[in-house]
PDB file of N, CA and C in Angstrom:
ATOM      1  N   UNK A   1       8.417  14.013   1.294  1.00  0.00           N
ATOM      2  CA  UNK A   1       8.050  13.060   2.333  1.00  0.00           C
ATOM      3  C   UNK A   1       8.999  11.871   2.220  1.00  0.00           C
ATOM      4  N   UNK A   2       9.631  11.591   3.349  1.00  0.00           N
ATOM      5  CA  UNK A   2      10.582  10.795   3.573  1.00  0.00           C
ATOM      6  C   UNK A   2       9.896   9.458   3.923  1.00  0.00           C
ATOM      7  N   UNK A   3       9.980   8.088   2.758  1.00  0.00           N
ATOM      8  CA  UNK A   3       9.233   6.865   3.290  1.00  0.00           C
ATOM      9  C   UNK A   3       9.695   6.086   3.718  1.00  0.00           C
ATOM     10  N   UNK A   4      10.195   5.258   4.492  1.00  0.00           N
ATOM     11  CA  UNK A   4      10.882   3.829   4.971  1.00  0.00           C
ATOM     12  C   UNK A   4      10.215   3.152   5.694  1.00  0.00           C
ATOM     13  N   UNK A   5      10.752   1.829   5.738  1.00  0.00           N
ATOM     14  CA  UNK A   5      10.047   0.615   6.603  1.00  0.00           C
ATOM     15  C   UNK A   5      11.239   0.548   8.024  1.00  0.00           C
ATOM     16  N   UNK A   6      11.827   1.283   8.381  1.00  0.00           N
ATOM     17  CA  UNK A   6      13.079   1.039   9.471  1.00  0.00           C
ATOM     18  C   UNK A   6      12.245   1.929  10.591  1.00  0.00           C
ATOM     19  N   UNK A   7      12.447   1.742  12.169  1.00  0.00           N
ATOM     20  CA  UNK A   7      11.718   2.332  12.932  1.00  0.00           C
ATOM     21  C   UNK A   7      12.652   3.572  13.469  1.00  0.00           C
ATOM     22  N   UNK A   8      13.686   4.084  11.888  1.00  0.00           N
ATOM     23  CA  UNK A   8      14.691   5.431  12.618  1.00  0.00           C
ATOM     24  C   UNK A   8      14.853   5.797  11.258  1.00  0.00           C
ATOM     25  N   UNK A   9      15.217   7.104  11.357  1.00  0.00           N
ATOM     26  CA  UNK A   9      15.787   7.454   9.849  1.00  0.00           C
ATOM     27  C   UNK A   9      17.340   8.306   9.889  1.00  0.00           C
ATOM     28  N   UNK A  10      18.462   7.227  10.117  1.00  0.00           N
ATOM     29  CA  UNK A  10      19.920   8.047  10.357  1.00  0.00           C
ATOM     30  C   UNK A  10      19.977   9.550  10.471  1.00  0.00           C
ATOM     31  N   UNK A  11      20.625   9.305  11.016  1.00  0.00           N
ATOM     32  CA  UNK A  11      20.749  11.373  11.476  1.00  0.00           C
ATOM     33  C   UNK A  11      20.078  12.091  12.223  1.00  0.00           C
ATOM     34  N   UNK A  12      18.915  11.735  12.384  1.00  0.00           N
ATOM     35  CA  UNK A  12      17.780  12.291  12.651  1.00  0.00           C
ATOM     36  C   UNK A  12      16.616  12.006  13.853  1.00  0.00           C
ATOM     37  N   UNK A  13      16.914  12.949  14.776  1.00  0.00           N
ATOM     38  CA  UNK A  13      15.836  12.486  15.921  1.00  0.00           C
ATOM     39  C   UNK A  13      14.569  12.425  15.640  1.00  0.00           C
ATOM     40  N   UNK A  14      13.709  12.137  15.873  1.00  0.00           N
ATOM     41  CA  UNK A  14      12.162  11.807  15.352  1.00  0.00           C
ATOM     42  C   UNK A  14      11.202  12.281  16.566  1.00  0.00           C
ATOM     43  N   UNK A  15      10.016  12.855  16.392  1.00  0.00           N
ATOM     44  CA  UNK A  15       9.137  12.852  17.421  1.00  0.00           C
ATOM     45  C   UNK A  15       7.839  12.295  16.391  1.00  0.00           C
ATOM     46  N   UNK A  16       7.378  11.268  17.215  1.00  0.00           N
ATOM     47  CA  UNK A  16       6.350  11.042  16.920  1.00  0.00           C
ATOM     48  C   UNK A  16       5.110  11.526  16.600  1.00  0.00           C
ATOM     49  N   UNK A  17       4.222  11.488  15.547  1.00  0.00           N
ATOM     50  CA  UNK A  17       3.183  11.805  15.316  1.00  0.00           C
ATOM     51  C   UNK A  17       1.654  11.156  15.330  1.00  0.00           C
ATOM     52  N   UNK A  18       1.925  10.227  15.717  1.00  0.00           N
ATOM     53  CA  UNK A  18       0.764   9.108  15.485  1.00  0.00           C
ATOM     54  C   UNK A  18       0.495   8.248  14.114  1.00  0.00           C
ATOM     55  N   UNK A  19      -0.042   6.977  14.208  1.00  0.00           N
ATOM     56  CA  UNK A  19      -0.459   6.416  13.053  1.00  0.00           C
ATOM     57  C   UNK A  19      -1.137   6.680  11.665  1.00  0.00           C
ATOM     58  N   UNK A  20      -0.545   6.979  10.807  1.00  0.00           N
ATOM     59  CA  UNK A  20      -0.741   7.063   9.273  1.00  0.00           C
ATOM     60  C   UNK A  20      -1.422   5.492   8.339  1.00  0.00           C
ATOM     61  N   UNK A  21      -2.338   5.963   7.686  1.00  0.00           N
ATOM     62  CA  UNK A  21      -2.598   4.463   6.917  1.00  0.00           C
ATOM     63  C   UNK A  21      -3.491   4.829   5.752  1.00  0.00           C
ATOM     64  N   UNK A  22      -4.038   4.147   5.128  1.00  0.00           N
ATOM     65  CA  UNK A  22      -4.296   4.119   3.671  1.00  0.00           C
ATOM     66  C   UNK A  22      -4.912   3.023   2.967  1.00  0.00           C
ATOM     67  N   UNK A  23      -5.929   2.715   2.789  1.00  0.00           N
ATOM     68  CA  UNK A  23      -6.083   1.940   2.353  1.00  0.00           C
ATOM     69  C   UNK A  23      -7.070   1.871   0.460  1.00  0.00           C
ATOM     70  N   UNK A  24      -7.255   0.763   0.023  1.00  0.00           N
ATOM     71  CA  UNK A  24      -8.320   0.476  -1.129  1.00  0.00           C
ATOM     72  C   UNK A  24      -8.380  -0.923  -1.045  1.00  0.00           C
ATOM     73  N   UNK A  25      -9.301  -0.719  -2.045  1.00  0.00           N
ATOM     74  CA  UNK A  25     -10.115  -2.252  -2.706  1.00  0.00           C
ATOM     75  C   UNK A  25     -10.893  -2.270  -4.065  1.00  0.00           C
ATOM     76  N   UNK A  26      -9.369  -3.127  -4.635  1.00  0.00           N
ATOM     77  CA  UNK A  26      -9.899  -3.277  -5.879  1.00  0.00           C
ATOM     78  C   UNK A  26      -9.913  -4.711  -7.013  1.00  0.00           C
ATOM     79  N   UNK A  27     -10.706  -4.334  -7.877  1.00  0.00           N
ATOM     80  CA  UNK A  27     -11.092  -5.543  -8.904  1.00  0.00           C
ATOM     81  C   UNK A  27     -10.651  -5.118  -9.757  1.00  0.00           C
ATOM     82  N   UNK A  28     -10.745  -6.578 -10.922  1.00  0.00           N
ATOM     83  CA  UNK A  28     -10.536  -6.497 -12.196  1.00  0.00           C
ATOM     84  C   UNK A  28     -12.122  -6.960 -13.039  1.00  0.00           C
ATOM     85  N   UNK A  29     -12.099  -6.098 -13.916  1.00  0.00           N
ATOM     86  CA  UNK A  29     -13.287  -7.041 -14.782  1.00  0.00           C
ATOM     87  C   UNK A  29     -13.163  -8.537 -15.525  1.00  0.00           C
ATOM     88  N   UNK A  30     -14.748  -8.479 -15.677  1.00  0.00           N
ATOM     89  CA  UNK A  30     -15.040  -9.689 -15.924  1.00  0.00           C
ATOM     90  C   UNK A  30     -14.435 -10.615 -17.229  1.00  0.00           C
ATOM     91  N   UNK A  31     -14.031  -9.558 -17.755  1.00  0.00           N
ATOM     92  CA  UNK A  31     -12.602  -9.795 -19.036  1.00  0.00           C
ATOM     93  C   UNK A  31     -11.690 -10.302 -18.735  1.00  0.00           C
ATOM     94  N   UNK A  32     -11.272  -9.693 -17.940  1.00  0.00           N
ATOM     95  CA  UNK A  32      -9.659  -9.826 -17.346  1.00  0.00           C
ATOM     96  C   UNK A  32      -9.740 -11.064 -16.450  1.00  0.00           C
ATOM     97  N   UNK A  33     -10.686 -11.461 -15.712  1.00  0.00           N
ATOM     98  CA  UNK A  33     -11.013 -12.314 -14.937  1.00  0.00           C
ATOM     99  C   UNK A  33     -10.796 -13.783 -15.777  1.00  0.00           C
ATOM    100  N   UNK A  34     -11.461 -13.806 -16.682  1.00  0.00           N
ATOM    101  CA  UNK A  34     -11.645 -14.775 -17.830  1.00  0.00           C
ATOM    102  C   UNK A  34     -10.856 -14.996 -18.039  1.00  0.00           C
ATOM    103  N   UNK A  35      -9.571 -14.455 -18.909  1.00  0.00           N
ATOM    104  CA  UNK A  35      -8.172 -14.821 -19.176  1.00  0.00           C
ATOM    105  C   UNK A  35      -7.465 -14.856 -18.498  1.00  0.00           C
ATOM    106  N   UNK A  36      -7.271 -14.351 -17.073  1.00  0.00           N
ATOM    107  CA  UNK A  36      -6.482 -15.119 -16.157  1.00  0.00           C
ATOM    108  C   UNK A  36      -6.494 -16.104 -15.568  1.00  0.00           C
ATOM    109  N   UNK A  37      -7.950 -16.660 -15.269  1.00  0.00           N
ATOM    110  CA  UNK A  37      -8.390 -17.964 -15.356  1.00  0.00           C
ATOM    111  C   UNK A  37      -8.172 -18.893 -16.506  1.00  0.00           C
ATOM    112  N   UNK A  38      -7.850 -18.809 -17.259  1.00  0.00           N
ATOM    113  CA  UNK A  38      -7.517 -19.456 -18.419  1.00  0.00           C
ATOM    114  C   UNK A  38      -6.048 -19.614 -18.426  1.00  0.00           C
ATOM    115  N   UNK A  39      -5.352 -18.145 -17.892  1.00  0.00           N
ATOM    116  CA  UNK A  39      -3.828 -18.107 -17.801  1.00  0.00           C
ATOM    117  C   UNK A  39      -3.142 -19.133 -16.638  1.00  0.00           C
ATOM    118  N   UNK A  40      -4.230 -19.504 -15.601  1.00  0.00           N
ATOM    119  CA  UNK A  40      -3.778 -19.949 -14.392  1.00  0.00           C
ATOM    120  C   UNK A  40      -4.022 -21.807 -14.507  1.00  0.00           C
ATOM    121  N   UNK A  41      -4.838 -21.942 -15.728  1.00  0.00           N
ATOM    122  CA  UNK A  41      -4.634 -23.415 -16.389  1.00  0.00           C
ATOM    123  C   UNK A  41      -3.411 -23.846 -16.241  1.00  0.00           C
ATOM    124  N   UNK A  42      -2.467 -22.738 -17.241  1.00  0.00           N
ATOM    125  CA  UNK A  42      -0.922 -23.244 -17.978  1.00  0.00           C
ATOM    126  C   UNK A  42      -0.234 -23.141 -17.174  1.00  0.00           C
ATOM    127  N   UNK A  43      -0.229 -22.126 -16.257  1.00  0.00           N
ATOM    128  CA  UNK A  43       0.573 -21.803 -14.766  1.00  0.00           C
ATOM    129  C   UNK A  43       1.309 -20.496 -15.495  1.00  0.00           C
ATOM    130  N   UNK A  44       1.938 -19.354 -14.864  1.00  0.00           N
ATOM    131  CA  UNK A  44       2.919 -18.638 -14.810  1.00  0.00           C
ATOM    132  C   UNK A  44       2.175 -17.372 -14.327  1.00  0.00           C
ATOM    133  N   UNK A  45       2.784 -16.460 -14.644  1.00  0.00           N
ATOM    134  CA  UNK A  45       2.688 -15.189 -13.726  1.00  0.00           C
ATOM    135  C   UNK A  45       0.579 -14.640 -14.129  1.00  0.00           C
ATOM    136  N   UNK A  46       0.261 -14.211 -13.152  1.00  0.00           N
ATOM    137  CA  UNK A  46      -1.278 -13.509 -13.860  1.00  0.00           C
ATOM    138  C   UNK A  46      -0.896 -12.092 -13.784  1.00  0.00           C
ATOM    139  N   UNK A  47      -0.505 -11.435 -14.907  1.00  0.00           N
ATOM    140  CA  UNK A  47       0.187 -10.324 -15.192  1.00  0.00           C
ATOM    141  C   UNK A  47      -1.003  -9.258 -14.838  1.00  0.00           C
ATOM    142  N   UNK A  48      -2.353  -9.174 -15.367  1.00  0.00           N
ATOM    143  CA  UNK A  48      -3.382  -8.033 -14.996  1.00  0.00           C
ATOM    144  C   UNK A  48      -3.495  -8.355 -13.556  1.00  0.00           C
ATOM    145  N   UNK A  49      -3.694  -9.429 -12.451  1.00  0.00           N
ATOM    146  CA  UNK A  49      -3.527  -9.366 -11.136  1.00  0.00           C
ATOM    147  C   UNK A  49      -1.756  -8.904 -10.494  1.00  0.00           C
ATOM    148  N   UNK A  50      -1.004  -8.995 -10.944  1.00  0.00           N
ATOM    149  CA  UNK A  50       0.242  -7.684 -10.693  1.00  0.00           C
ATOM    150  C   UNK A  50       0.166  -6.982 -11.060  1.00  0.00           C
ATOM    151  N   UNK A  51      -0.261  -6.181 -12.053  1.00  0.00           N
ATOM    152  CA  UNK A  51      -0.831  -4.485 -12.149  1.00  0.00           C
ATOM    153  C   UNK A  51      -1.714  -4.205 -10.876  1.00  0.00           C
ATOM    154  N   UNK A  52      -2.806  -5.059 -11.415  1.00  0.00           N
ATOM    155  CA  UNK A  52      -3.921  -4.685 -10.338  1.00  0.00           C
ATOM    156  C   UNK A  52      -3.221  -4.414  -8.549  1.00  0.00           C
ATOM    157  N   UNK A  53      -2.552  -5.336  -8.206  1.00  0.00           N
ATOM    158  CA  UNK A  53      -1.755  -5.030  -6.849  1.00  0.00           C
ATOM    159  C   UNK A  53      -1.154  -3.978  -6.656  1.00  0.00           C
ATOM    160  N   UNK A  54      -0.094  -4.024  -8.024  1.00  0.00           N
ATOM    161  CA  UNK A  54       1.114  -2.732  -7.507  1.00  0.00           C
ATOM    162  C   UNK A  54       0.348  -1.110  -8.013  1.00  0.00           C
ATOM    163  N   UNK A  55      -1.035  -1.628  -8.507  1.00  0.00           N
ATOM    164  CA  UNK A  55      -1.608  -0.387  -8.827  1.00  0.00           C
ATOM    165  C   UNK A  55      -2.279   0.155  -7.033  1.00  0.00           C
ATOM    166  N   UNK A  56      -3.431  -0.893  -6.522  1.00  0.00           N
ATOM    167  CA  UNK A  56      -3.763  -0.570  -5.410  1.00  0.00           C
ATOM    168  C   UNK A  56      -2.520  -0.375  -4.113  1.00  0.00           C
ATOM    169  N   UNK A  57      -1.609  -1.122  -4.177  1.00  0.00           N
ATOM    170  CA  UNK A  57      -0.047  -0.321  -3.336  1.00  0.00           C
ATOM    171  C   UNK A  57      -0.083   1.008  -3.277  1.00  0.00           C
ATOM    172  N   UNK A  58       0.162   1.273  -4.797  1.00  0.00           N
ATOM    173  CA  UNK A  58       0.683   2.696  -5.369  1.00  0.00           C
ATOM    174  C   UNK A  58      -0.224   3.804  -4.561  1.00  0.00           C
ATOM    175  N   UNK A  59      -1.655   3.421  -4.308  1.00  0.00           N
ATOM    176  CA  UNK A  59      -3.061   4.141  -4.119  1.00  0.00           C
ATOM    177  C   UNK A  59      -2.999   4.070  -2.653  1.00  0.00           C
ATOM    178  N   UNK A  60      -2.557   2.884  -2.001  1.00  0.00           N
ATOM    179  CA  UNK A  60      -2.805   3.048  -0.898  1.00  0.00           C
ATOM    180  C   UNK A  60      -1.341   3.659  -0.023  1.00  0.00           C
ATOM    181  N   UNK A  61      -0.220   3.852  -0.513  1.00  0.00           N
ATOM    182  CA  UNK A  61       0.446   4.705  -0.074  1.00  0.00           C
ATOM    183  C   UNK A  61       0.322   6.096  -0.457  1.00  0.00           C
ATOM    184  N   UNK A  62       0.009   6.485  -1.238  1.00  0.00           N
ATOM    185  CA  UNK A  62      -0.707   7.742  -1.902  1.00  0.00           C
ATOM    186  C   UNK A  62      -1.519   8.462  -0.203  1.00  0.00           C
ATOM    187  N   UNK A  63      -2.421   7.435  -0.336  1.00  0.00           N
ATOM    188  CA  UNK A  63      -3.292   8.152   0.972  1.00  0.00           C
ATOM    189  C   UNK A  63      -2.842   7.961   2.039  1.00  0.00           C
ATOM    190  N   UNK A  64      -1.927   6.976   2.554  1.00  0.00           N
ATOM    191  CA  UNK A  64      -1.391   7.310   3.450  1.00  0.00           C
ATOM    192  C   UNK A  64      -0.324   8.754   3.853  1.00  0.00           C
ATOM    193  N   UNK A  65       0.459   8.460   2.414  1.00  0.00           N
ATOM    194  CA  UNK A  65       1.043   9.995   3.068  1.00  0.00           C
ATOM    195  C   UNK A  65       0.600  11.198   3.195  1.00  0.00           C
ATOM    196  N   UNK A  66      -0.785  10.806   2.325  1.00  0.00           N
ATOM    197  CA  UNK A  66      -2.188  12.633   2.626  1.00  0.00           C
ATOM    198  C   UNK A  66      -2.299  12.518   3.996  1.00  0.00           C
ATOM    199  N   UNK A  67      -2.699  11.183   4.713  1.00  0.00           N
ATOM    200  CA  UNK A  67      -2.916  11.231   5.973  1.00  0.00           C
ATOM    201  C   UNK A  67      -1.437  11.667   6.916  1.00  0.00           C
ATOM    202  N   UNK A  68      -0.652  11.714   6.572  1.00  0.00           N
ATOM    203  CA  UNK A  68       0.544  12.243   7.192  1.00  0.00           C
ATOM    204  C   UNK A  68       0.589  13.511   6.886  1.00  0.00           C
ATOM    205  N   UNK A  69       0.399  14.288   5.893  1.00  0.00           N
ATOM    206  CA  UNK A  69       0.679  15.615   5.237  1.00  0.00           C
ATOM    207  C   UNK A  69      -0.730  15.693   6.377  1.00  0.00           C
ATOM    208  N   UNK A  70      -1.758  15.600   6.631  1.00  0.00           N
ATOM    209  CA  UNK A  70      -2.775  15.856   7.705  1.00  0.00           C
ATOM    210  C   UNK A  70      -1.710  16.370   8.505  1.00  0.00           C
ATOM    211  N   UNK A  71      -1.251  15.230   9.359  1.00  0.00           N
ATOM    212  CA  UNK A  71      -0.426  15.955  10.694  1.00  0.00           C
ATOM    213  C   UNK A  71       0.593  16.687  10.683  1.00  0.00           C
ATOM    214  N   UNK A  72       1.252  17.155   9.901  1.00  0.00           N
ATOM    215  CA  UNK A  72       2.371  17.878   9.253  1.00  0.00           C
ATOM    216  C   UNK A  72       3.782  16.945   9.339  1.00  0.00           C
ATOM    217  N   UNK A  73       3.624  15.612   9.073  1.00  0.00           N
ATOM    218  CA  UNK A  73       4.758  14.876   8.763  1.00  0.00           C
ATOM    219  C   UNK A  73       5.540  15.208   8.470  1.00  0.00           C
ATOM    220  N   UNK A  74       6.723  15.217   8.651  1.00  0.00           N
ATOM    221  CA  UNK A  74       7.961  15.019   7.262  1.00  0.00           C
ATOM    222  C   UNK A  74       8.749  13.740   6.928  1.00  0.00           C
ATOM    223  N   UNK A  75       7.835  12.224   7.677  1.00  0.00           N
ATOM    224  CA  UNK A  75       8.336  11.536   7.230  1.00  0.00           C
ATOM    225  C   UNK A  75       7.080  10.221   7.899  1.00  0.00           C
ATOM    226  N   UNK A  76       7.184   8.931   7.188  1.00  0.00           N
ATOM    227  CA  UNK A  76       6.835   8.014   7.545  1.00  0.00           C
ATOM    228  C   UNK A  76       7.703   6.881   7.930  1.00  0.00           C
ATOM    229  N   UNK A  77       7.274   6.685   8.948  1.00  0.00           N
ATOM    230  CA  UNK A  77       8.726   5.223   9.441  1.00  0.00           C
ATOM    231  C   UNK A  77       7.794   3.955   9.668  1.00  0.00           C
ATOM    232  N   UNK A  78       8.520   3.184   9.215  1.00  0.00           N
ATOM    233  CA  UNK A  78       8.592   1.663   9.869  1.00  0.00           C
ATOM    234  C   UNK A  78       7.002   1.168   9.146  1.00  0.00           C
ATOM    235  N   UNK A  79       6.692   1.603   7.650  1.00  0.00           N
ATOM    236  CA  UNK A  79       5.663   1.300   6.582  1.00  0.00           C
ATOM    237  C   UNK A  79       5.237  -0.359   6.634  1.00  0.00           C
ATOM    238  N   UNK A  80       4.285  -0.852   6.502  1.00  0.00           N
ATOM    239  CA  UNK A  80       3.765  -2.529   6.561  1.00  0.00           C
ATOM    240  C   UNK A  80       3.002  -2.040   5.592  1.00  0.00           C
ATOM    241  N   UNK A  81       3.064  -3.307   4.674  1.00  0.00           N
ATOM    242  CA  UNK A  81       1.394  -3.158   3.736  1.00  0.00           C
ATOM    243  C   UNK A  81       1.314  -5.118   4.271  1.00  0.00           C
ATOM    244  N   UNK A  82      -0.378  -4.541   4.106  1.00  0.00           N
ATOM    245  CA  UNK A  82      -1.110  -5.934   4.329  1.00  0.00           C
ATOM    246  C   UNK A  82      -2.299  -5.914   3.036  1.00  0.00           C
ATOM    247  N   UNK A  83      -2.664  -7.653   2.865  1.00  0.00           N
ATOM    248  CA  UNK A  83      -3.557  -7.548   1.665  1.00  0.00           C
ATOM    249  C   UNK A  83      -4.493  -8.492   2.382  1.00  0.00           C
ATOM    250  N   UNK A  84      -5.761  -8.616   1.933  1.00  0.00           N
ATOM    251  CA  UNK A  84      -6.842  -9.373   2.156  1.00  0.00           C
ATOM    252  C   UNK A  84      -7.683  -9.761   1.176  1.00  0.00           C
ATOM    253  N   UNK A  85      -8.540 -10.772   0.922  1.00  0.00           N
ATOM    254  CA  UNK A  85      -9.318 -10.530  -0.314  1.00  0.00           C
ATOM    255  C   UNK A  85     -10.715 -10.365   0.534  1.00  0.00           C
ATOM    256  N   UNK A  86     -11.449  -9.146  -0.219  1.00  0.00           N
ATOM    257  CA  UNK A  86     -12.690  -9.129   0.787  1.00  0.00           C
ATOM    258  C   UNK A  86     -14.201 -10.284  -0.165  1.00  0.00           C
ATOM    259  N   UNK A  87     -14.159 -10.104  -1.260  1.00  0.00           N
ATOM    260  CA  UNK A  87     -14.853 -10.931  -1.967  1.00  0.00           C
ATOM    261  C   UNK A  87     -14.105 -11.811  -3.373  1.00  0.00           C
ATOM    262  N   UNK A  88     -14.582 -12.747  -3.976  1.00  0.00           N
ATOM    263  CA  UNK A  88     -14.152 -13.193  -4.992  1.00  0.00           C
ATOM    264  C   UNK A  88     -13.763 -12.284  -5.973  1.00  0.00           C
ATOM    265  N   UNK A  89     -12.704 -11.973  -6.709  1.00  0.00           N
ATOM    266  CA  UNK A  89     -11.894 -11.329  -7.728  1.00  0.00           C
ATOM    267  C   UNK A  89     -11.571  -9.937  -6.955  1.00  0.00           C
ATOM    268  N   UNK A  90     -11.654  -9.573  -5.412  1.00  0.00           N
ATOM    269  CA  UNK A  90     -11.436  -8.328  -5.044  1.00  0.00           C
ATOM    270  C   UNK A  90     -10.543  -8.506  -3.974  1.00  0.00           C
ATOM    271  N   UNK A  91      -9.360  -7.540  -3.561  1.00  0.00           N
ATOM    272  CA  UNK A  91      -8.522  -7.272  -2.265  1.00  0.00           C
ATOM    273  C   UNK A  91      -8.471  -5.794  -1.783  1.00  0.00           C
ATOM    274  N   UNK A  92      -8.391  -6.129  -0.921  1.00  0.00           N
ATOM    275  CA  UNK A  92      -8.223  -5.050  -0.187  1.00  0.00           C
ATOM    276  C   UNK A  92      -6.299  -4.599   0.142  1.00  0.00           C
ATOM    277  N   UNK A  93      -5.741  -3.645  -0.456  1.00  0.00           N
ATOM    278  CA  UNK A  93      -4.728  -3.351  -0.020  1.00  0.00           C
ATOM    279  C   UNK A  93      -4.414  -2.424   0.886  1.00  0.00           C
ATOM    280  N   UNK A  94      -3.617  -2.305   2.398  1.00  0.00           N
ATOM    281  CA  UNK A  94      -3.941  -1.633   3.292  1.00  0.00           C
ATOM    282  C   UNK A  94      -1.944  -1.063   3.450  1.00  0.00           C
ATOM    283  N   UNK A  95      -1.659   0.447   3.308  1.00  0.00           N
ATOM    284  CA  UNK A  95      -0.274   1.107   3.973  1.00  0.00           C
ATOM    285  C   UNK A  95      -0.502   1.289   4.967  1.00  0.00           C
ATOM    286  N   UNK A  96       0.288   1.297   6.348  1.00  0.00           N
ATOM    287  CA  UNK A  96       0.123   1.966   7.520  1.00  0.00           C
ATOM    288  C   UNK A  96       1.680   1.765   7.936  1.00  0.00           C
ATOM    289  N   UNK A  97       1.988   3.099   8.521  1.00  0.00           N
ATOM    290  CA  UNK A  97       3.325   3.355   9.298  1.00  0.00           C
ATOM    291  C   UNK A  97       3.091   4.531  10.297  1.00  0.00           C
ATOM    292  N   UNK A  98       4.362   4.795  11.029  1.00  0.00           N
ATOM    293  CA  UNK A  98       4.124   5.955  11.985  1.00  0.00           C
ATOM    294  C   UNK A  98       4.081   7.372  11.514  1.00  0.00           C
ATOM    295  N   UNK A  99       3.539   8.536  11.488  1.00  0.00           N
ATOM    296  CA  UNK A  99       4.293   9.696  11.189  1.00  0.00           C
ATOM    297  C   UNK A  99       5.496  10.228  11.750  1.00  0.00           C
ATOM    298  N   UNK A 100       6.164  10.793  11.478  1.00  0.00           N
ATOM    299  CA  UNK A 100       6.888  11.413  12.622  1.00  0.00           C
ATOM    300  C   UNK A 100       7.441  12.775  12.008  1.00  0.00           C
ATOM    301  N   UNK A 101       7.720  13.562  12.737  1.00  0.00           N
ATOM    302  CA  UNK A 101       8.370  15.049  12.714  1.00  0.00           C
ATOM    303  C   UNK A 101      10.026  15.094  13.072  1.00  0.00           C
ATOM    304  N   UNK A 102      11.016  15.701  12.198  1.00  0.00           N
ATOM    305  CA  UNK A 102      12.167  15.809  12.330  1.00  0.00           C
ATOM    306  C   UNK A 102      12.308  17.176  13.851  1.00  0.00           C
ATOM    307  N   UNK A 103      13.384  16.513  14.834  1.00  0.00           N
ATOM    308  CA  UNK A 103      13.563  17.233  15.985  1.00  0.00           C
ATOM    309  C   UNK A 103      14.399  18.573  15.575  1.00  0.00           C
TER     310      UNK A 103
END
């Protein structure tokens, strides 16, 4: 499965397949919570909230391209991720791009 954020993929005519997307929502425990709050005193990076992100990314492009392998993709174009927080210590990470089929 071919992934990009460009709305073409060189060489290659495209027919559209319809919208692909993917999403989760996730936390950290009440551990982890604690010491990053503590970490965010001193200031610098909150290292278990960048796992936690590039982990839910990882998950939510995962299902997006199941949802493409649905339509018989062979590629996703022109990919956006969006984040939200839906409650305190939780986000929601959301993939969505087009499918499309090589002509």
């Amino acid at each position: 499965m071919i992934l990009v954020n460009t709305d073409y993929i060189t060489g290659n005519e495209l027919e559209t397949l319809g919208l692909v997307k993917g999403s989760t929502i996730q936390s950290r425990h009440l551990g982890k919570d604690v010491l990053q709050a503590l970490k965010s005193l001193v200031g610098g990076e909150l290292s278990a909230y960048t796992e936690m992100m590039n982990e839910a990314r990882a998950l939510a492009t995962k299902r997006m391209v199941e949802d493409a392998e649905k339509l018989g993709a062979d590629a996703v174009v022109n990919i956006r991720y969006a984040s939200a927080a839906i409650m305190k210590n939780a986000a929601e990470v959301i993939a969505y791009g087009t499918a499309v089929k090589f002509k």
